[in-house]
Every structure is written in structure tokens, then in C-alpha cells.
Protein backbone atom coordinates (compact mmCIF):
# COMPACT_ATOMS: atom_id res chain seq x y z
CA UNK A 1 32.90 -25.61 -25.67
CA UNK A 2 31.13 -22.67 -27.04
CA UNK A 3 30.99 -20.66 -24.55
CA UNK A 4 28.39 -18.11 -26.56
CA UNK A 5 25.69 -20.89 -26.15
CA UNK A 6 26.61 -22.75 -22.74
CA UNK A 7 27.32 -20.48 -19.40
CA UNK A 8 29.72 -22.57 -16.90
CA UNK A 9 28.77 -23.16 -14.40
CA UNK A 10 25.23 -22.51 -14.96
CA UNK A 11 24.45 -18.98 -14.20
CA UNK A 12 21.44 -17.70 -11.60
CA UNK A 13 19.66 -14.79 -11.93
CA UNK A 14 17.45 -12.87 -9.39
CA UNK A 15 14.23 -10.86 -11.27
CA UNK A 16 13.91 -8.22 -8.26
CA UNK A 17 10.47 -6.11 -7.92
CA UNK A 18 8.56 -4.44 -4.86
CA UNK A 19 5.32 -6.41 -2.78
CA UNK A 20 4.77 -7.27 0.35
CA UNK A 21 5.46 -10.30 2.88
CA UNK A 22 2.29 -12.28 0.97
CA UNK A 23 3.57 -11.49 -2.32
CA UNK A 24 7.65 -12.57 -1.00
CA UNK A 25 5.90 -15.91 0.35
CA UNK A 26 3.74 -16.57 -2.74
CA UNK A 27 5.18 -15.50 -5.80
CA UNK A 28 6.86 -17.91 -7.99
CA UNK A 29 8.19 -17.61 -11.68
CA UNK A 30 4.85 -19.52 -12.70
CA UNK A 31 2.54 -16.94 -11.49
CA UNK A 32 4.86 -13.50 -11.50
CA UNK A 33 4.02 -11.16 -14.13
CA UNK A 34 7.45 -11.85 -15.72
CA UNK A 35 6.95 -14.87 -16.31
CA UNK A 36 7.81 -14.82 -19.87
CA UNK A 37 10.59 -13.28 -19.34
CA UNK A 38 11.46 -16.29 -16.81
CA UNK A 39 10.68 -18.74 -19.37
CA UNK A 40 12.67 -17.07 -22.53
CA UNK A 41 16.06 -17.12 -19.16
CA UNK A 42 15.35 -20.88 -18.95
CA UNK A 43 15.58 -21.57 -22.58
CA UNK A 44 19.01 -20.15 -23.01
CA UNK A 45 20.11 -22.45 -19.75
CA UNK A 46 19.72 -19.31 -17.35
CA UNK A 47 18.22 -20.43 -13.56
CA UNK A 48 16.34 -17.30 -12.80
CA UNK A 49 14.09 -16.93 -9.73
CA UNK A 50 11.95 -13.70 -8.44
CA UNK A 51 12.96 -11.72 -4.98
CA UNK A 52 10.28 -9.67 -3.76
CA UNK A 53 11.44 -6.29 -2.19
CA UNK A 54 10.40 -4.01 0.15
CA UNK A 55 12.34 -2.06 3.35
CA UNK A 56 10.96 -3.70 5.93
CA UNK A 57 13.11 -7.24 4.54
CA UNK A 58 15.66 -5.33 2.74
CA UNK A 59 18.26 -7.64 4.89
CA UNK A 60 17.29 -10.54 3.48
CA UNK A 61 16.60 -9.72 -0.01
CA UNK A 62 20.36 -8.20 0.01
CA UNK A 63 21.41 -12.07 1.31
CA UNK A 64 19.45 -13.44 -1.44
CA UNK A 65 20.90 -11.03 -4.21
CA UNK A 66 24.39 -11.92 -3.26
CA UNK A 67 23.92 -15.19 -4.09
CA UNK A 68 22.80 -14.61 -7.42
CA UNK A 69 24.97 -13.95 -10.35
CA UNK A 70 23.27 -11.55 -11.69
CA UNK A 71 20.11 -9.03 -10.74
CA UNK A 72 17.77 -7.71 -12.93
CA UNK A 73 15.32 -5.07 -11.22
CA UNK A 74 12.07 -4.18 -11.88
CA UNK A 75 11.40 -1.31 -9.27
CA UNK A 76 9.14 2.08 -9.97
CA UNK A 77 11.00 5.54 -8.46
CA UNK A 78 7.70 6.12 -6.45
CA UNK A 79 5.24 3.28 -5.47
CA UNK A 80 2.45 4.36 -2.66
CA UNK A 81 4.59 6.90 -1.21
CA UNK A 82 7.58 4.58 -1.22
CA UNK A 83 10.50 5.90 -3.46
CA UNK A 84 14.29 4.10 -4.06
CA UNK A 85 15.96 6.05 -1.26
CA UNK A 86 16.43 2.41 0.22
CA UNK A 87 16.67 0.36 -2.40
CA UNK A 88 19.70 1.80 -4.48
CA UNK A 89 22.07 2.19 -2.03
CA UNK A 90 21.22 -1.97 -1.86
CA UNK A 91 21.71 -2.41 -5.59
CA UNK A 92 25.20 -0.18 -5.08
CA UNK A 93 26.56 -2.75 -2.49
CA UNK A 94 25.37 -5.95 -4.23
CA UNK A 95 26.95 -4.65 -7.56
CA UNK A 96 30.19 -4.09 -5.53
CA UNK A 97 30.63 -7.28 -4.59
CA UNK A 98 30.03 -8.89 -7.57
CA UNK A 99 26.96 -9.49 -9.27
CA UNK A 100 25.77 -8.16 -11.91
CA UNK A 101 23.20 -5.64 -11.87
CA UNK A 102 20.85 -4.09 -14.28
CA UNK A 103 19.84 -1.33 -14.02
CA UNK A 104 22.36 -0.17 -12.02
CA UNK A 105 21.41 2.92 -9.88
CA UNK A 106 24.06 5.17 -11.44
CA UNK A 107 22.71 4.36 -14.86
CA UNK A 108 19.16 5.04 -13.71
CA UNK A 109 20.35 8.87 -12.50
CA UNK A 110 21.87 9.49 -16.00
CA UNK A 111 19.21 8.24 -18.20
CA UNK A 112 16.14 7.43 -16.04
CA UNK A 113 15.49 10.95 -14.67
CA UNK A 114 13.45 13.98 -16.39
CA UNK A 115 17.43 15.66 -16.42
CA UNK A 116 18.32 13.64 -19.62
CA UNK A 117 15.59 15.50 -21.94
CA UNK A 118 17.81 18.52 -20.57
CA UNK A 119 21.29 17.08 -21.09
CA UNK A 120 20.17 15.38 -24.43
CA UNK A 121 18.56 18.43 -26.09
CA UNK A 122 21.04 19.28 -28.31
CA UNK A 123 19.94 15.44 -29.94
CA UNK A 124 17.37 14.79 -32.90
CA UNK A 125 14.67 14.02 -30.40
CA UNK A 126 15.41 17.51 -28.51
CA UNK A 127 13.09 20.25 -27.79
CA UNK A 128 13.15 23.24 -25.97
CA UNK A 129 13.90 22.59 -22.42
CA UNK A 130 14.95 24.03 -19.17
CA UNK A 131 16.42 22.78 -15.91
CA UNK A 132 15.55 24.33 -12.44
CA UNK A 133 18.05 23.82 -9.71
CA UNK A 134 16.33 25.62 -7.45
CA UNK A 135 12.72 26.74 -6.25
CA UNK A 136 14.39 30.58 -6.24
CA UNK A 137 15.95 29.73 -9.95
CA UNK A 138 11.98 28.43 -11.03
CA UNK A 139 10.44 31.51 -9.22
CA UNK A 140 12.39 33.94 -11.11
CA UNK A 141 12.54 31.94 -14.78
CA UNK A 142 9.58 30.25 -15.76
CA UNK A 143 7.23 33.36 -15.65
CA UNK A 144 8.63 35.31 -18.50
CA UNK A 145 9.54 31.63 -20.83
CA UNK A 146 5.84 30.66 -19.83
CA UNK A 147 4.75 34.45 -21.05
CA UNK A 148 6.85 34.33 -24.39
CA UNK A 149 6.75 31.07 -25.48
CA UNK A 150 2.95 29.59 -24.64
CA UNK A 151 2.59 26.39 -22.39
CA UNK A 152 5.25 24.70 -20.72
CA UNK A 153 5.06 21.04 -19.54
CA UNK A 154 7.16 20.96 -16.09
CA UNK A 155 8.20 17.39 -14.65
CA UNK A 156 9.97 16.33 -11.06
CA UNK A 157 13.30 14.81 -11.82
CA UNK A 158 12.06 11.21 -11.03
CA UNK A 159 8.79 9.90 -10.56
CA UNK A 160 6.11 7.93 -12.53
CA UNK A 161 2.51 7.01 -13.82
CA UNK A 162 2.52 11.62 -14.12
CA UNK A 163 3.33 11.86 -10.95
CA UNK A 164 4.95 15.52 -10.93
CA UNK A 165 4.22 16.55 -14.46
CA UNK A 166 1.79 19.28 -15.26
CA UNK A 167 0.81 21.20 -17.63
CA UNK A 168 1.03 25.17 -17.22
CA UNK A 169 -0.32 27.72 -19.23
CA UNK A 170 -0.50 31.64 -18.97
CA UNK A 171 -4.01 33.18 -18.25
CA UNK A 172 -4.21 36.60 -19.80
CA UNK A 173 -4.02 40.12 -18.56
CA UNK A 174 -2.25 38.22 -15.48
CA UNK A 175 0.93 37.43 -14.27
CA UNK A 176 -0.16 35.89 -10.85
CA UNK A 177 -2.72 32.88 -12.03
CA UNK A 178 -1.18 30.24 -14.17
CA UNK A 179 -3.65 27.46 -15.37
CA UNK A 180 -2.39 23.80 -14.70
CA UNK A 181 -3.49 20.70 -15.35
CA UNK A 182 -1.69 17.56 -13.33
CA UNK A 183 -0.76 14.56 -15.46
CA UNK A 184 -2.02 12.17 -13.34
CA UNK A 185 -5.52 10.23 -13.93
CA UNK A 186 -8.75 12.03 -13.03
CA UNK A 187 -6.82 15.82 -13.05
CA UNK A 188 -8.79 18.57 -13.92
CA UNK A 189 -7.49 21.70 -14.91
CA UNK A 190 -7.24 24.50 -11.74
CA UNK A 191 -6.40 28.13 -12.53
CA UNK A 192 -4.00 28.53 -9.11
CA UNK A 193 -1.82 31.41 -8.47
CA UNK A 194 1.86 30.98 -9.34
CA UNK A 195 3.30 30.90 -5.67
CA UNK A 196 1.04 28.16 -4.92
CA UNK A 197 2.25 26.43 -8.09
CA UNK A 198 6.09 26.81 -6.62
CA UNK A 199 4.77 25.57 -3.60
CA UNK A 200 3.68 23.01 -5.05
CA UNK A 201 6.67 21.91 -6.99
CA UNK A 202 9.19 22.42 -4.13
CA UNK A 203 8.98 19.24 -2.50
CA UNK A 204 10.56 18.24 -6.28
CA UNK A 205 13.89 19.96 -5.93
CA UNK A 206 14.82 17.51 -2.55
CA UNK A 207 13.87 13.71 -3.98
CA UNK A 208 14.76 14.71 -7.68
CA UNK A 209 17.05 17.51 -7.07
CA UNK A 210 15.46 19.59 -10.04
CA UNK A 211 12.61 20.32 -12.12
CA UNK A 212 12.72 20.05 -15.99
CA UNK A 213 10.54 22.48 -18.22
CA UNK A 214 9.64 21.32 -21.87
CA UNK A 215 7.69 22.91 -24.62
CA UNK A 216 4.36 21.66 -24.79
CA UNK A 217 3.77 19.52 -27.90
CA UNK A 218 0.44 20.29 -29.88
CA UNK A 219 0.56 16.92 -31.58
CA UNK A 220 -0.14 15.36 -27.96
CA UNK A 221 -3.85 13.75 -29.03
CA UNK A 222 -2.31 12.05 -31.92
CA UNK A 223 -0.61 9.71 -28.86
CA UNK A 224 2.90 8.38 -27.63
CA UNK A 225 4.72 5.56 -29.13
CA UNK A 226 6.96 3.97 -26.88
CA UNK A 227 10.13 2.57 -27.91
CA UNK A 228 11.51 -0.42 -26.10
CA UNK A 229 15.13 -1.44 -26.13
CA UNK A 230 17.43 -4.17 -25.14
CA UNK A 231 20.39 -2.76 -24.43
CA UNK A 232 21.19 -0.74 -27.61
CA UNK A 233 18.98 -2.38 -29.60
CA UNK A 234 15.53 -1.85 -30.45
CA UNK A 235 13.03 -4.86 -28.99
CA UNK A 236 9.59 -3.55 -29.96
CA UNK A 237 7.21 -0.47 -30.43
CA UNK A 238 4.00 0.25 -28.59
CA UNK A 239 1.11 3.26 -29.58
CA UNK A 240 -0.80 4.53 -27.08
CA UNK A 241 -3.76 7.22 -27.38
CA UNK A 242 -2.96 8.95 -24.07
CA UNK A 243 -5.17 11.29 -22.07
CA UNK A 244 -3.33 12.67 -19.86
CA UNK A 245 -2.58 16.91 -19.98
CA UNK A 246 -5.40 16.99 -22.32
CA UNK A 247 -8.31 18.59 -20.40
CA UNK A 248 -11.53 15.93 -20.06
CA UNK A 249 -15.15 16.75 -19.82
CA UNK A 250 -14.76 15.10 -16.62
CA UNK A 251 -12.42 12.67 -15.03
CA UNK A 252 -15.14 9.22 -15.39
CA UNK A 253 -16.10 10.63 -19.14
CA UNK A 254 -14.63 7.97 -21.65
CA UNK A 255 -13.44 10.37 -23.92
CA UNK A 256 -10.78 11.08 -20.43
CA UNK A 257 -9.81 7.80 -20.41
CA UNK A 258 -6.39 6.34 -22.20
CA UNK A 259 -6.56 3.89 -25.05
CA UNK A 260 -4.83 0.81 -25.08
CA UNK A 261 -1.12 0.41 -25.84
CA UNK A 262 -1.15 -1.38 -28.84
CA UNK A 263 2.50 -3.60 -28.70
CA UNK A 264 4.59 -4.41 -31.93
CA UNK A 265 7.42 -6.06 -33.31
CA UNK A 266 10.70 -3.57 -34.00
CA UNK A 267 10.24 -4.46 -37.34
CA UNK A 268 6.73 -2.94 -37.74
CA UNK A 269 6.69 -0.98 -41.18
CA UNK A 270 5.50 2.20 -39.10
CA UNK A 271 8.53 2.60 -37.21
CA UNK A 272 11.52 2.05 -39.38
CA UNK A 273 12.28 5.44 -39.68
CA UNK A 274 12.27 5.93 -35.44
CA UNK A 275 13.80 2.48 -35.23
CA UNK A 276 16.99 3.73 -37.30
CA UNK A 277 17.27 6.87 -35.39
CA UNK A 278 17.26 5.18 -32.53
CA UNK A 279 19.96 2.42 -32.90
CA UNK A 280 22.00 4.33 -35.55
CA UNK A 281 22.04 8.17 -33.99
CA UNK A 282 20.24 9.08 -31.26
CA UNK A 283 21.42 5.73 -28.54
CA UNK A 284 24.80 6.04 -29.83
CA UNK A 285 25.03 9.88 -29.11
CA UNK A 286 22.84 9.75 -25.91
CA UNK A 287 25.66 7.25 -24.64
CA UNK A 288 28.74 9.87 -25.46
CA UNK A 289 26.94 12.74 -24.21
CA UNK A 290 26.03 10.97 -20.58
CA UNK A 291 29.55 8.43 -20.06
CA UNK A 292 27.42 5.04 -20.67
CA UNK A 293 28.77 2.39 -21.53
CA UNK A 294 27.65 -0.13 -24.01
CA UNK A 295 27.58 -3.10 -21.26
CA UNK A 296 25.98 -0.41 -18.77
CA UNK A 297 22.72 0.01 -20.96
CA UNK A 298 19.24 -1.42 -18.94
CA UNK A 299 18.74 -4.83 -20.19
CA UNK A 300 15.11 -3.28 -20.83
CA UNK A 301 14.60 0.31 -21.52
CA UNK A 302 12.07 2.76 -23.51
CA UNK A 303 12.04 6.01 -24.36
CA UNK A 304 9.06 7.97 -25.06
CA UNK A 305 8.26 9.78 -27.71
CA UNK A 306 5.79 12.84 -28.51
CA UNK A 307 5.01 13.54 -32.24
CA UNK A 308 6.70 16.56 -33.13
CA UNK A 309 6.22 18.77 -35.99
CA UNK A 310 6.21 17.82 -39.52
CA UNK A 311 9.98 18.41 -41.09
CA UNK A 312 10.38 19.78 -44.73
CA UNK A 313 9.29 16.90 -46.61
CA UNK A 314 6.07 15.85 -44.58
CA UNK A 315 7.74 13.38 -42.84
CA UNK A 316 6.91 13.11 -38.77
CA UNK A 317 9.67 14.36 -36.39
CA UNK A 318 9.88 12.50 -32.91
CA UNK A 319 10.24 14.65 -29.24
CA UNK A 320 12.00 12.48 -26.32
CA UNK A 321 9.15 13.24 -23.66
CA UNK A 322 10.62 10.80 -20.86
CA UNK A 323 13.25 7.80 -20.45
CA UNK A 324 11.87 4.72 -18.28
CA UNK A 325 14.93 2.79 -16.98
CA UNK A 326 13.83 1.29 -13.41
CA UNK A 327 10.88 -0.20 -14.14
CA UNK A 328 9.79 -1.07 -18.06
CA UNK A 329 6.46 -3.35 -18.02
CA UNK A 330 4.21 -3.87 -19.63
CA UNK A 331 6.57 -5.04 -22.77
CA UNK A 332 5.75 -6.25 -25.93
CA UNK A 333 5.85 -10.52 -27.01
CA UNK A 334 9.12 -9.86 -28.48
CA UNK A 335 10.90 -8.48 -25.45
CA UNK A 336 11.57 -11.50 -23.48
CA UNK A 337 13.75 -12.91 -25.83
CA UNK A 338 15.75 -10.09 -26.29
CA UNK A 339 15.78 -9.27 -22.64
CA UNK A 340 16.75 -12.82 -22.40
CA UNK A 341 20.13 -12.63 -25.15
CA UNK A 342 21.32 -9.77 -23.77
CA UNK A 343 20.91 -11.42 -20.20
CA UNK A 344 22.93 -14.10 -21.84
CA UNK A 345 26.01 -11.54 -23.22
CA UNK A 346 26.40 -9.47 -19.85
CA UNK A 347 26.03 -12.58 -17.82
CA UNK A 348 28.96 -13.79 -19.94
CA UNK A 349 30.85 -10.40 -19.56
CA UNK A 350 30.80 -10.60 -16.07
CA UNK A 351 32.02 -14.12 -15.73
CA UNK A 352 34.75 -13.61 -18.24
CA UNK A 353 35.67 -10.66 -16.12
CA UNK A 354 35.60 -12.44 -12.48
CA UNK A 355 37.77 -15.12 -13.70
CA UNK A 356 40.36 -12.93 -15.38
């Protein structure tokens, strides 16, 4: 039997994401927002099924998880005031005992965090960045980068939809006022002296454990391309005009709102250039430099990326702005079926390794 195109026995697979009791009792692989992703598992023979999540039935989602083969989560670090603190210790214990799971929490912290752009920045999509381990570290540092090398972008070690990002930049003639601008939808910019700005970051330094300081990229307006990947391969592109750290006339005013994320192929002509960076340098290198694992990769994964400056022939450089590991949706058409192969290969993996 070829065992590349038949699993034995056939394999199950839990698709694991956060709701409530309605949405444990009503969602089915018909009418969950993965369902293509369900339907691209069932054409390669793989019985998937969704398990809703949330701590109040953590016991029996963990029942149901152990009786999968395989678990494939779909989780944001912060939801409504809820973070992971829960959850991964879960996803630790399942793995343990034996199925498969992607991502796995320990992946998450190496490459899902804001601390990769600073343990990665020696890498072609590096920029200059700075890691704060401590509110006494960011008091004493940032002022004098922030004074000598124009606005900074500072971002909480894990969080999501801006949550924790702002913008800072120096107000002149002063040393006390800093001018941010919150990532998040709606922010307006608020001159604010510095301590309140530490104050307002500490609360960072206990869930993320550090705060990561970029340069601010000027090419910002011209958008963010986001590049998804199976495992170490590249699964699609998508373009997205975004709004947020550039001030708006208001927070309701179209010009403040984001553009749509316009999906394509990993073939689009565009993209060749960030495509082969990607598979050939930068995945391969980011792997070395943080002890991952080929078969440890996210099933689904993107990086973001910032246009950076122009190199010496014209040609557009590429800044790694932020790694999304624990929760990668929307996805382009394409993705399902590569989500679904590399489900396929692991799944494979692990049952080659469980039976010796």
C-alpha cells in the first residue's frame, strides 16, 4: 500500500478554536469558518471535526483532544480579555501523550511572539530593534534611541489585532512628552508624558515578559503584504492598505479605515522575489537561529512584512514587522490544500513514529 496516499487506520483530526457553550453545541464543519479547510482534510481521507474551546469546558475539550490523532489550533493570544494562560498548558499535556499538535505552544513562544523580530534581526528581513526586559531597562533606554534615531514602533511580546503596539515619537524642546499613537482601530494620536507611557506598557513585561522596539518604517502607507506558509513552504500572498499608526482625520473618516486584503496565489508574479527569500533564506535561517525543527513548523503561518527601503538597484527590500503562529485566518483559496498536505505528512510522521 502506499502509504503517502492512504493513512491506516484512517486518521482524525480535531480543528480547535475559542466560542462559547452555543458555539460548542452548534458548530459543525458545514457551517465553521474553516470549513474549507475541513473539506480539502476530507479529500485526502482525513476525518476532521471542530472542538470549540474556552476555560470554563477546558475538561472536556482536553477528553475530546485525546482522542484525536492530531490537533490543529486556531486560538488568538488575547480574545476579550481572555489570553492562552489556560489553554497551552492543555495543548502541552495533549501533545505529551500523543497527538499531534500544531502549533505547539513552545513553537508559538519562539516564533509567534514580538521577541523573534529581536532574535531574527541579524536576517534579510531585519531592522533595527531592541528588547526590554524590564520596565527599569525601558525607562532608562528608549529616551535617548527615541531622541537619536526618530520614531520607534514599541510592541507587547504577544498580543493581536495592535493590541500593545504604538507608535512613539519625540516632541521637541522636551524630554518628558512623547507623542503616541495606539495601533488599534479608532486611536488617535495623544501627546502623554513618558512615565505615563511606561505605565502604560508595564502590564506588558508580566503576560509577554518583554517589550520589543523597532524602527518605524516610512514606507508604512504603501501597505503590508502578508506571507502565508505551510510549514516551510510558501501557500499564498495577501496586500493590505493598512491604517493603523498612521494618524486619521478622525477615527469614522474613511480615509482611517483599512483596505481590503487582497489574497493571492504564491505564484503571483509580484512576489517571486519575497517568495524565494522566504523558502530559500530567510525560513531556513529563522529555523537555525531559534532550534525549529522542520516537522515543528505551524501547519499555517505568516509573517508580515513592511516595505523597506529601496536597495541599490531600485529593487524593494522587505522588514519582518510581526510573525502570526496561533491563529492565521483569514487565508487565501490556496491555503486549504496546502494546510491539508502538510496535515497529511505530519499526520504520517507521527504514526510512523508511534508504531516504531
Amino acid at each position: 500500500m502506499d502509504t503517502e496516499r492512504h493513512l491506516s487506520p484512517r486518521q482524525t483530526l480535531a480543528i480547535l478554536s475559542r466560542g462559547d457553550a452555543a458555539a460548542r453545541r452548534d458548530t459543525t464543519a458545514q457551517n465553521s469558518r474553516f470549513v474549507r479547510v475541513f473539506e480539502a482534510l476530507a479529500a485526502l481521507g482525513i476525518d476532521a471535526h471542530p472542538v470549540i474551546y474556552d476555560e470554563s469546558f477546558a475538561g472536556a475539550v482536553r477528553g475530546q483532544l485525546l482522542a484525536a490523532d492530531g490537533v490543529l489550533v486556531w486560538v488568538d493570544p488575547i480574545h476579550q480579555g481572555k489570553t492562552r494562560a489556560d489553554l497551552d498548558p492543555l495543548l502541552r499535556d495533549v501533545a505529551a501523550r500523543g497527538p499531534w499538535v500544531s502549533a505547539h505552544p513552545d513553537v508559538i513562544l519562539k516564533m509567534g511572539v514580538k521577541e523573534v523580530l529581536y532574535r531574527t534581526r541579524q536576517l534579510g528581513w531585519g531592522t533595527d530593534t531592541h528588547r526590554y526586559d524590564t520596565a527599569a531597562a525601558f525607562r532608562a533606554e528608549f529616551p535617548p534611541r527615541l531622541q537619536a534615531n526618530g520614531p520607534r514602533v514599541l510592541k507587547q511580546n504577544r498580543g493581536n489585532g495592535g493590541q500593545g503596539v504604538w507608535k512613539v515619537e519625540a516632541l521637541p524642546n522636551t524630554n518628558e512628552t512623547v507623542r503616541v499613537l495606539h495601533a488599534q482601530r479608532g486611536s488617535r494620536p495623544e501627546d502623554i508624558r513618558f512615565d505615563d507611557l511606561v505605565a502604560r506598557c508595564e502590564p506588558y513585561f508580566g503576560w509577554g515578559g518583554c517589550i520589543i522596539d523597532q524602527a518605524f518604517q516610512p514606507r508604512l502607507p504603501d501597505g503590508m503584504i502578508r506571507c502565508y506558509m505551510s510549514g516551510a513552504r510558501v501557500a499564498g500572498f495577501g496586500h493590505q492598505l493598512i491604517k493603523a499608526l498612521i494618524p486619521p482625520e478622525g477615527p469614522d473618516a474613511p480615509e482611517a479605515q483599512p483596505g481590503p486584503r487582497i489574497m493571492h496565489g504564491p505564484y503571483a508574479p509580484p512576489f517571486q522575489a519575497l517568495r524565494r527569500s522566504m523558502e530559500d533564506e530567510w525560513t531556513p535561517q529563522m529555523m537555525e537561529t531559534l532550534g525549529i525543527d522542520a516537522s515543528s513548523l505551524p501547519v499555517i503561518w505568516d509573517a508580515d512584512f513592511l516595505y523597506g527601503p529601496p536597495d541599490a538597484a531600485g529593487a524593494d527590500t522587505y522588514v519582518l514587522c510581526e510573525i502570526n503562529a496561533s491563529s492565521c485566518f483569514a487565508i487565501p483559496e490556496e491555503a486549504p490544500a496546502a494546510i491539508a498536505r502538510t496535515v497529511k505528512h505530519r499526520l504520517l510522521r507521527s504514526q510512523r513514529t508511534r508504531s516504531g
